[in-house]
PDB file of N, CA and C in Angstrom:
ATOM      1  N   UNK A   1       0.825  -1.180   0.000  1.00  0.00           N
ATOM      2  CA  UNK A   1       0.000   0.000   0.000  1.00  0.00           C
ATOM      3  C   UNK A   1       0.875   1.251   0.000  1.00  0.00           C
ATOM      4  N   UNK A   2       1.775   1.288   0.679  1.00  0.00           N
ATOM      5  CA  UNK A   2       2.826   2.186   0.712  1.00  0.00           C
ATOM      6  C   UNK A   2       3.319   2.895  -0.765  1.00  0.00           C
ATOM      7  N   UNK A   3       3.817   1.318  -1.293  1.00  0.00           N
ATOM      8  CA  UNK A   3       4.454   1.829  -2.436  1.00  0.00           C
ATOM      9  C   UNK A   3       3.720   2.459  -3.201  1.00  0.00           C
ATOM     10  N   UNK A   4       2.746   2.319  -3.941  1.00  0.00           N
ATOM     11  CA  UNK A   4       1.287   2.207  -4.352  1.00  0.00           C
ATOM     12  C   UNK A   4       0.822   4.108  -4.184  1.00  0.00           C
ATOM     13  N   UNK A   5       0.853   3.872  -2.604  1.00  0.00           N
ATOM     14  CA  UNK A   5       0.552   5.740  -2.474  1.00  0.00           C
ATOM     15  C   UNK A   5       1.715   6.498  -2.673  1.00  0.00           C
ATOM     16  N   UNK A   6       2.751   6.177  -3.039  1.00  0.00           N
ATOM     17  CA  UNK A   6       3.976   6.860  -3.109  1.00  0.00           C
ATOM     18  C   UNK A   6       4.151   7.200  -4.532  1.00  0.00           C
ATOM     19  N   UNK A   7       3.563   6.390  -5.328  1.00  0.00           N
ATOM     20  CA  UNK A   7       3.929   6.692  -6.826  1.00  0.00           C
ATOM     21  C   UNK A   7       4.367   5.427  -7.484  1.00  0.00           C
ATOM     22  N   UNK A   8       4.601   4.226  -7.064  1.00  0.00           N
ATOM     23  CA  UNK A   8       4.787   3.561  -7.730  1.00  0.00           C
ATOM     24  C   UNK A   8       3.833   2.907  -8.732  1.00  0.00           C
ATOM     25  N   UNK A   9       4.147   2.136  -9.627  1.00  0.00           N
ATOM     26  CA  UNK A   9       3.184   1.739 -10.523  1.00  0.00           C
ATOM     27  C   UNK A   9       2.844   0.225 -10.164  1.00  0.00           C
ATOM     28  N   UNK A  10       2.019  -0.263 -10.455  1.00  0.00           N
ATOM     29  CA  UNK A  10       1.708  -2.017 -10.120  1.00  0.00           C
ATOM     30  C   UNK A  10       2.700  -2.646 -10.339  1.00  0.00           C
ATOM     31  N   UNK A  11       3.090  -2.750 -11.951  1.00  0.00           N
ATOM     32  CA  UNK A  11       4.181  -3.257 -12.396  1.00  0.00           C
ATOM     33  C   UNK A  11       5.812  -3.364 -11.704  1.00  0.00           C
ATOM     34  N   UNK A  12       5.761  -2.334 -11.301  1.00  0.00           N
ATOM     35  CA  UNK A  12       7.138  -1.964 -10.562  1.00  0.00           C
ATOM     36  C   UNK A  12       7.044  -2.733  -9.307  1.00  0.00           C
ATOM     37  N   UNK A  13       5.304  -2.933  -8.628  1.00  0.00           N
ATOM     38  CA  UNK A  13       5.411  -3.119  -7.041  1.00  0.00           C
ATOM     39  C   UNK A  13       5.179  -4.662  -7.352  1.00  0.00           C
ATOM     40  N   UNK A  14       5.041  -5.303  -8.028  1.00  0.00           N
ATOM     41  CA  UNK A  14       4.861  -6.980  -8.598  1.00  0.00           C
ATOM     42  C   UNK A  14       6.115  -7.219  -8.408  1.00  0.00           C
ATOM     43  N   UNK A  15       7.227  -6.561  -8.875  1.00  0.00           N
ATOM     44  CA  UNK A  15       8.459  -6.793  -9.480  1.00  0.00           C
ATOM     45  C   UNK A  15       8.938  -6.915  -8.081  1.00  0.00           C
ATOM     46  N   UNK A  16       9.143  -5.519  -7.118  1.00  0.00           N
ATOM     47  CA  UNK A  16       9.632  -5.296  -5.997  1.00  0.00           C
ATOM     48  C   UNK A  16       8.885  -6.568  -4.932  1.00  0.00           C
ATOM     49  N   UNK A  17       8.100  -6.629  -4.742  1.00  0.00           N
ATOM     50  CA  UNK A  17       7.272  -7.126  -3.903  1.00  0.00           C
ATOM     51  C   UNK A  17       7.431  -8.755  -3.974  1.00  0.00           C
ATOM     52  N   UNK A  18       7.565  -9.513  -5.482  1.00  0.00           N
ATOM     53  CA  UNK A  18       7.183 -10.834  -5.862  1.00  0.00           C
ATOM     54  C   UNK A  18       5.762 -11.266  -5.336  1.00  0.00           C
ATOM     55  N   UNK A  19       4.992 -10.234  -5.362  1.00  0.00           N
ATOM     56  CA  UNK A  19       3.586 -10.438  -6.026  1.00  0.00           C
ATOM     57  C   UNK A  19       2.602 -10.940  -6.595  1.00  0.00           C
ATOM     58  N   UNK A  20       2.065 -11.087  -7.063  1.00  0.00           N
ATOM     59  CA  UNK A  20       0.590 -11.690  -7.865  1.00  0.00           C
ATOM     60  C   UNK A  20      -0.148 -10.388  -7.892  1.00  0.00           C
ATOM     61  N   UNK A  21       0.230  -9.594  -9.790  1.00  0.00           N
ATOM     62  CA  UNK A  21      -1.101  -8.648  -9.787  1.00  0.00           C
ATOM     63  C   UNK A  21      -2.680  -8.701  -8.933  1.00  0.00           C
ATOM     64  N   UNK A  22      -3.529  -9.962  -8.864  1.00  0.00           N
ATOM     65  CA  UNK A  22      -4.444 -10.597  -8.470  1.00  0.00           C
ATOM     66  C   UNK A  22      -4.350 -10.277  -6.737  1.00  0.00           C
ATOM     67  N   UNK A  23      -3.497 -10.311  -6.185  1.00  0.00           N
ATOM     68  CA  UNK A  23      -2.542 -10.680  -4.794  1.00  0.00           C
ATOM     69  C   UNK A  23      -2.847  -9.050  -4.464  1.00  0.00           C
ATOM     70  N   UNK A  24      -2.123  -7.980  -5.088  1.00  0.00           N
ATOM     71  CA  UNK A  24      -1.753  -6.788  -4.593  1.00  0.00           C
ATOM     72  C   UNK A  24      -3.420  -6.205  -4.530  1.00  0.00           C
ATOM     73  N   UNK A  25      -4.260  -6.206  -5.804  1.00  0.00           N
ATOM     74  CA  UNK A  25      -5.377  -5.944  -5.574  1.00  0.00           C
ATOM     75  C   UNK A  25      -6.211  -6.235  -4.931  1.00  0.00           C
ATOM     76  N   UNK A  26      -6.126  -7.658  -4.443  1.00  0.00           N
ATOM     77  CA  UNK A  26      -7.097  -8.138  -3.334  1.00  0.00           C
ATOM     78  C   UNK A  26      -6.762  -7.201  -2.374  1.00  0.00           C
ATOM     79  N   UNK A  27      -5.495  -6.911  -1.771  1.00  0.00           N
ATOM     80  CA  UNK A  27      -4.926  -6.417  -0.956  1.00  0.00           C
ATOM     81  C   UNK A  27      -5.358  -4.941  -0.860  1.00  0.00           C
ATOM     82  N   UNK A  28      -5.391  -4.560  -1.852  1.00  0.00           N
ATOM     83  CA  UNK A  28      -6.285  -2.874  -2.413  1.00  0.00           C
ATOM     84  C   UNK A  28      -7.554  -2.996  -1.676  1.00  0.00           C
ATOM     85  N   UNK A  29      -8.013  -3.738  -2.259  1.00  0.00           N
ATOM     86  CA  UNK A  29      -9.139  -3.911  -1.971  1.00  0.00           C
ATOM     87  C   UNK A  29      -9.802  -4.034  -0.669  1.00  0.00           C
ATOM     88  N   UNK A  30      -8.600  -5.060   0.416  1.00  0.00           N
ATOM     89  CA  UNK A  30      -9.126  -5.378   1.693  1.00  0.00           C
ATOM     90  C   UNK A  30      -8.746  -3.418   2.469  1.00  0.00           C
ATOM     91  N   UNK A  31      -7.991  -3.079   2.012  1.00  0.00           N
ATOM     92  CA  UNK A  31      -7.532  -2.100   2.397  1.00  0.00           C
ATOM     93  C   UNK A  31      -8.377  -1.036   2.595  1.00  0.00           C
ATOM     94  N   UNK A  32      -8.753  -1.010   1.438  1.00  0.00           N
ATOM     95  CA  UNK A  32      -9.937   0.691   1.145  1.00  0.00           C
ATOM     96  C   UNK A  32     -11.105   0.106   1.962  1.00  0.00           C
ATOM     97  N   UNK A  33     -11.625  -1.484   2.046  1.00  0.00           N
ATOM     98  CA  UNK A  33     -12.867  -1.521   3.054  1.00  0.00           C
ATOM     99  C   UNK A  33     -12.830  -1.679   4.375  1.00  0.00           C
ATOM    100  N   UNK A  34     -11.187  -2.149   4.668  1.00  0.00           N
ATOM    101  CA  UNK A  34     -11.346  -2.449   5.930  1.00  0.00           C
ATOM    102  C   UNK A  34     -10.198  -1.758   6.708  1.00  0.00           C
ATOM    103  N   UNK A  35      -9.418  -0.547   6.296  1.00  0.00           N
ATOM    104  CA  UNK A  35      -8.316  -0.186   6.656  1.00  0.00           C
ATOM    105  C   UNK A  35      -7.468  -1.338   7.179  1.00  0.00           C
ATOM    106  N   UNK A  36      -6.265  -1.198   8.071  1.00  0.00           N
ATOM    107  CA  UNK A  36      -5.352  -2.065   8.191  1.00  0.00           C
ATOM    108  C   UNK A  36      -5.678  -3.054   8.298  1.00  0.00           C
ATOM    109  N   UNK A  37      -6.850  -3.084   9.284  1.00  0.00           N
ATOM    110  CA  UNK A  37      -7.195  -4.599   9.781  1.00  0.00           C
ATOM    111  C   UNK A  37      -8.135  -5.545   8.413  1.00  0.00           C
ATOM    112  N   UNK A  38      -8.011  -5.240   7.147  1.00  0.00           N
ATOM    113  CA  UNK A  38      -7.800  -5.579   6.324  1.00  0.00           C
ATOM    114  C   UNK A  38      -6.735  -6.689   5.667  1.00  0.00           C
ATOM    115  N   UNK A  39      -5.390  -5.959   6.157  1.00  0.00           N
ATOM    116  CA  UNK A  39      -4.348  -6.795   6.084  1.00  0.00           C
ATOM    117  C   UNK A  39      -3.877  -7.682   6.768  1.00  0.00           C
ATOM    118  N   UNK A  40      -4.528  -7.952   7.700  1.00  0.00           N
ATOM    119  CA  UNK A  40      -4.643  -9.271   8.768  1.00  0.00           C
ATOM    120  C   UNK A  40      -4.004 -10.367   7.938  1.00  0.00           C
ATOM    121  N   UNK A  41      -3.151 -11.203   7.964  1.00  0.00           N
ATOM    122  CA  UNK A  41      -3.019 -12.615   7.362  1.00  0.00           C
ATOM    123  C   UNK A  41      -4.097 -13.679   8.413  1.00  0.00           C
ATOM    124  N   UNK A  42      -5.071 -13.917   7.192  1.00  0.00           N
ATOM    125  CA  UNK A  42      -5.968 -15.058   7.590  1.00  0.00           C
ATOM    126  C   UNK A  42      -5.843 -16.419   7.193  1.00  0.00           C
ATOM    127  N   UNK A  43      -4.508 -16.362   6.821  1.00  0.00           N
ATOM    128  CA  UNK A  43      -3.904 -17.706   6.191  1.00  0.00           C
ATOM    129  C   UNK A  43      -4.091 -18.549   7.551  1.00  0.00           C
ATOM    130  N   UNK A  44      -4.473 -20.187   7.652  1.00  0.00           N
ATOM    131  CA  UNK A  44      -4.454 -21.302   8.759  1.00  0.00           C
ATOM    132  C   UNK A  44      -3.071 -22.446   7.940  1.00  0.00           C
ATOM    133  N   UNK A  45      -2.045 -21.755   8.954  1.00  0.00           N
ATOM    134  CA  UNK A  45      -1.195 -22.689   8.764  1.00  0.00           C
ATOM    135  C   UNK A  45      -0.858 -24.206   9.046  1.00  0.00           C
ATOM    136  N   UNK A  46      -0.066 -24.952   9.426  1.00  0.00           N
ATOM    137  CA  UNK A  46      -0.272 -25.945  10.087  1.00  0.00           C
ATOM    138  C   UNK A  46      -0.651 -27.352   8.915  1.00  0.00           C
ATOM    139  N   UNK A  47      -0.530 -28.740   9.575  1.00  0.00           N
ATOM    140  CA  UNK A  47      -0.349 -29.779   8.298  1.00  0.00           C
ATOM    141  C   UNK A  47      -1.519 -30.538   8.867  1.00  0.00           C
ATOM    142  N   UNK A  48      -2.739 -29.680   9.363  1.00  0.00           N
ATOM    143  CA  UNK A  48      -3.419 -30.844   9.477  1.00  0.00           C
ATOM    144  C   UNK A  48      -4.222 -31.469   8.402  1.00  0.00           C
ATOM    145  N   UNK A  49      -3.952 -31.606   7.369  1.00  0.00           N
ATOM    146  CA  UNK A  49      -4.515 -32.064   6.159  1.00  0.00           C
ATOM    147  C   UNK A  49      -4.250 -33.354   6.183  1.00  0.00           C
ATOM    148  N   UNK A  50      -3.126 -33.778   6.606  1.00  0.00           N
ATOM    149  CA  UNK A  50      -1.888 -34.931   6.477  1.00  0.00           C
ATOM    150  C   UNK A  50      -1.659 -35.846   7.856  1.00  0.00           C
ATOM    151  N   UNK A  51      -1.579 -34.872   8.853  1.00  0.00           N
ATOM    152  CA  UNK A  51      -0.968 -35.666  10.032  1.00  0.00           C
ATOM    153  C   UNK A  51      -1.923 -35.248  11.217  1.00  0.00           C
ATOM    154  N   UNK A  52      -2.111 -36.267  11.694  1.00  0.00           N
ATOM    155  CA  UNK A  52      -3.341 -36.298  13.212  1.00  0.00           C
ATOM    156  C   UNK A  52      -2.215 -35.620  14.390  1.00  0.00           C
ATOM    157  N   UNK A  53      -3.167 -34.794  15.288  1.00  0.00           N
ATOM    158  CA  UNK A  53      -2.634 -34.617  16.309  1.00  0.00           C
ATOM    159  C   UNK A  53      -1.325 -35.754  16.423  1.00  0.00           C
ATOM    160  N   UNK A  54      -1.895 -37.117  17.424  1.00  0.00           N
ATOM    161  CA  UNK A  54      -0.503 -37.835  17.589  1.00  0.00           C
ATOM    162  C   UNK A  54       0.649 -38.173  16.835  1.00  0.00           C
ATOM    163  N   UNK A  55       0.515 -38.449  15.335  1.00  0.00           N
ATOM    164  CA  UNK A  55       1.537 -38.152  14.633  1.00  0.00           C
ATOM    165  C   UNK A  55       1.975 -36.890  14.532  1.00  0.00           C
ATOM    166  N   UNK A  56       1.548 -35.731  14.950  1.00  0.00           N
ATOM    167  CA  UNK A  56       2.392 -34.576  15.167  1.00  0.00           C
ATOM    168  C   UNK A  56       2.960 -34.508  16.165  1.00  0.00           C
ATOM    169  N   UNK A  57       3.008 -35.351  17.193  1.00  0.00           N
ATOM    170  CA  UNK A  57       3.243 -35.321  19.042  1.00  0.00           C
ATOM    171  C   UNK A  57       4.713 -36.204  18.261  1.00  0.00           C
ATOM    172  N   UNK A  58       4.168 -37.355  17.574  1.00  0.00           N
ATOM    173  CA  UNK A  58       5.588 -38.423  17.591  1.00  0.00           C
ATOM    174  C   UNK A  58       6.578 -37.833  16.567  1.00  0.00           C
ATOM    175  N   UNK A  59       6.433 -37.064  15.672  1.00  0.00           N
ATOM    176  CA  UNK A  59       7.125 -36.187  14.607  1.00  0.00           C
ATOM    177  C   UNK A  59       8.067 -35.276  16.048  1.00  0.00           C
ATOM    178  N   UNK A  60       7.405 -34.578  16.517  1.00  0.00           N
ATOM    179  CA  UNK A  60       8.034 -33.801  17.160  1.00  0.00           C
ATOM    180  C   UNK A  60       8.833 -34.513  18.357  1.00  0.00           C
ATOM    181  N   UNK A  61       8.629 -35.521  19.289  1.00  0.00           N
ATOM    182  CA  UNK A  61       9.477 -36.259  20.119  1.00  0.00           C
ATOM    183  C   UNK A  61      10.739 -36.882  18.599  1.00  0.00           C
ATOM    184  N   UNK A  62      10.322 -37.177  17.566  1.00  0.00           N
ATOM    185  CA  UNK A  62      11.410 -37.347  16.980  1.00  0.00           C
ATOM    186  C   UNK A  62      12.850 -36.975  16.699  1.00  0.00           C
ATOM    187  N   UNK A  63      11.693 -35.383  16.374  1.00  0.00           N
ATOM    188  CA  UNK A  63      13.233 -34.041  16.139  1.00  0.00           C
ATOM    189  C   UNK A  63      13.704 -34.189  17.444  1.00  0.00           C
ATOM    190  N   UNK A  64      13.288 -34.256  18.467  1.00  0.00           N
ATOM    191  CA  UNK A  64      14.028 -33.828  19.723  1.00  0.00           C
ATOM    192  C   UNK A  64      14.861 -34.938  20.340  1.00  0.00           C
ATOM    193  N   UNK A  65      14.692 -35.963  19.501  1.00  0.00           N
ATOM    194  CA  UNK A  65      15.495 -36.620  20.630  1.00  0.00           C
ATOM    195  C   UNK A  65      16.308 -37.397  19.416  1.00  0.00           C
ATOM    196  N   UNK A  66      16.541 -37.621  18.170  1.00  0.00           N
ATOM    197  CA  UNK A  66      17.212 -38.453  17.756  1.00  0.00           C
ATOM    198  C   UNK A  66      18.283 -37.715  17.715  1.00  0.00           C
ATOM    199  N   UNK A  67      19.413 -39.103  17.392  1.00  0.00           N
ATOM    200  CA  UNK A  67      20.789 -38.486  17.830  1.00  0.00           C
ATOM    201  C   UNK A  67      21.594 -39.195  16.531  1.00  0.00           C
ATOM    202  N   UNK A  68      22.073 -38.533  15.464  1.00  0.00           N
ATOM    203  CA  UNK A  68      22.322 -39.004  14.465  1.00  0.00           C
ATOM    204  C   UNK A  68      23.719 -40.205  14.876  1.00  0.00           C
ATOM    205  N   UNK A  69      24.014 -41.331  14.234  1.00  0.00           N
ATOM    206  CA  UNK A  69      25.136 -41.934  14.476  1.00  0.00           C
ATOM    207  C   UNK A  69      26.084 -41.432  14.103  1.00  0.00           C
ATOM    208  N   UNK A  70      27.666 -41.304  14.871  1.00  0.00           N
ATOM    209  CA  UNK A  70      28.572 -40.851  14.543  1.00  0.00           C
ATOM    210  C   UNK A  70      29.295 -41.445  13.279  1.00  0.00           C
ATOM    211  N   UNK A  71      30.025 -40.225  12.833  1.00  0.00           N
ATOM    212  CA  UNK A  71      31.033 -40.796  11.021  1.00  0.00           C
ATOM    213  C   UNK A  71      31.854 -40.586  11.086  1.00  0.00           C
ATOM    214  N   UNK A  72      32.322 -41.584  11.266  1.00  0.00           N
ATOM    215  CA  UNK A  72      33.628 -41.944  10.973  1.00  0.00           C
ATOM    216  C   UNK A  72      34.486 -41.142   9.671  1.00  0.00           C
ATOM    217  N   UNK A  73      35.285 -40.927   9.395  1.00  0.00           N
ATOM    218  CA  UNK A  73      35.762 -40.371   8.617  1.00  0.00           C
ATOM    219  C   UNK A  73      37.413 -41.278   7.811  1.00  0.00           C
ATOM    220  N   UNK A  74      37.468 -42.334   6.890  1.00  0.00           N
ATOM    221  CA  UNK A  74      38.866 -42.809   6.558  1.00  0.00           C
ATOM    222  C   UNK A  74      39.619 -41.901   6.494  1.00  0.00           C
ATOM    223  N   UNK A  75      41.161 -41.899   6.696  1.00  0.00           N
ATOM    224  CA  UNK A  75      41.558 -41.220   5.974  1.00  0.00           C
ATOM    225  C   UNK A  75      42.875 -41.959   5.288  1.00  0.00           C
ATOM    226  N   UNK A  76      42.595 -41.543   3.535  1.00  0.00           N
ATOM    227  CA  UNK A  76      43.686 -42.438   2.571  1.00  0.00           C
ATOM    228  C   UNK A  76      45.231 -41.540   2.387  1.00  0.00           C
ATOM    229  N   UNK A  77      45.702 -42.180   3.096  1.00  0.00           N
ATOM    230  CA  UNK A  77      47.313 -41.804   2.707  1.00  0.00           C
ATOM    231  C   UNK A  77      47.471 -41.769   1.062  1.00  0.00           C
ATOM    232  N   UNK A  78      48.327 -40.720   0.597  1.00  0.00           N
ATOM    233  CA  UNK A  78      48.683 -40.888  -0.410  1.00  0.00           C
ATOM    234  C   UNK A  78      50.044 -40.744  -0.666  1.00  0.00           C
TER     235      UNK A  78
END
């Protein structure tokens, strides 16, 4: 929005931004009806599409506790 009221052109703020023409205007749009709180990210992150609560419990005791095996390293005389 910034750029936008400053003088920039769409094109320029697509470029700057990595954008979606479609993207910036929605964004126009939430803007002029709802001032900032417009720009709220209402994105729901998170994988629950894929993984149940407890497979997210055992994913995460995973990261935390495995302990990769140590490597050895040869080393070839030459």
């Amino acid at each position: 929005m910034r750029l936008y009221g400053t003088g920039y052109q769409v094109e320029e703020i697509e470029n700057i931004s990595g954008c979606s023409r479609p993207s910036l205007m929605e964004w126009c749009r939430a803007y002029r009806q709802l001032g900032v709180a417009g720009l709220v990210d209402k994105r729901r992150g998170g994988n629950r599409a894929f993984l149940t609560p407890s497979e997210l419990e055992q994913v995460q005791y995973q990261l935390e506790t495995y302990t990769p095996p140590p490597v050895v390293w040869n080393r070839m005389l030459w």
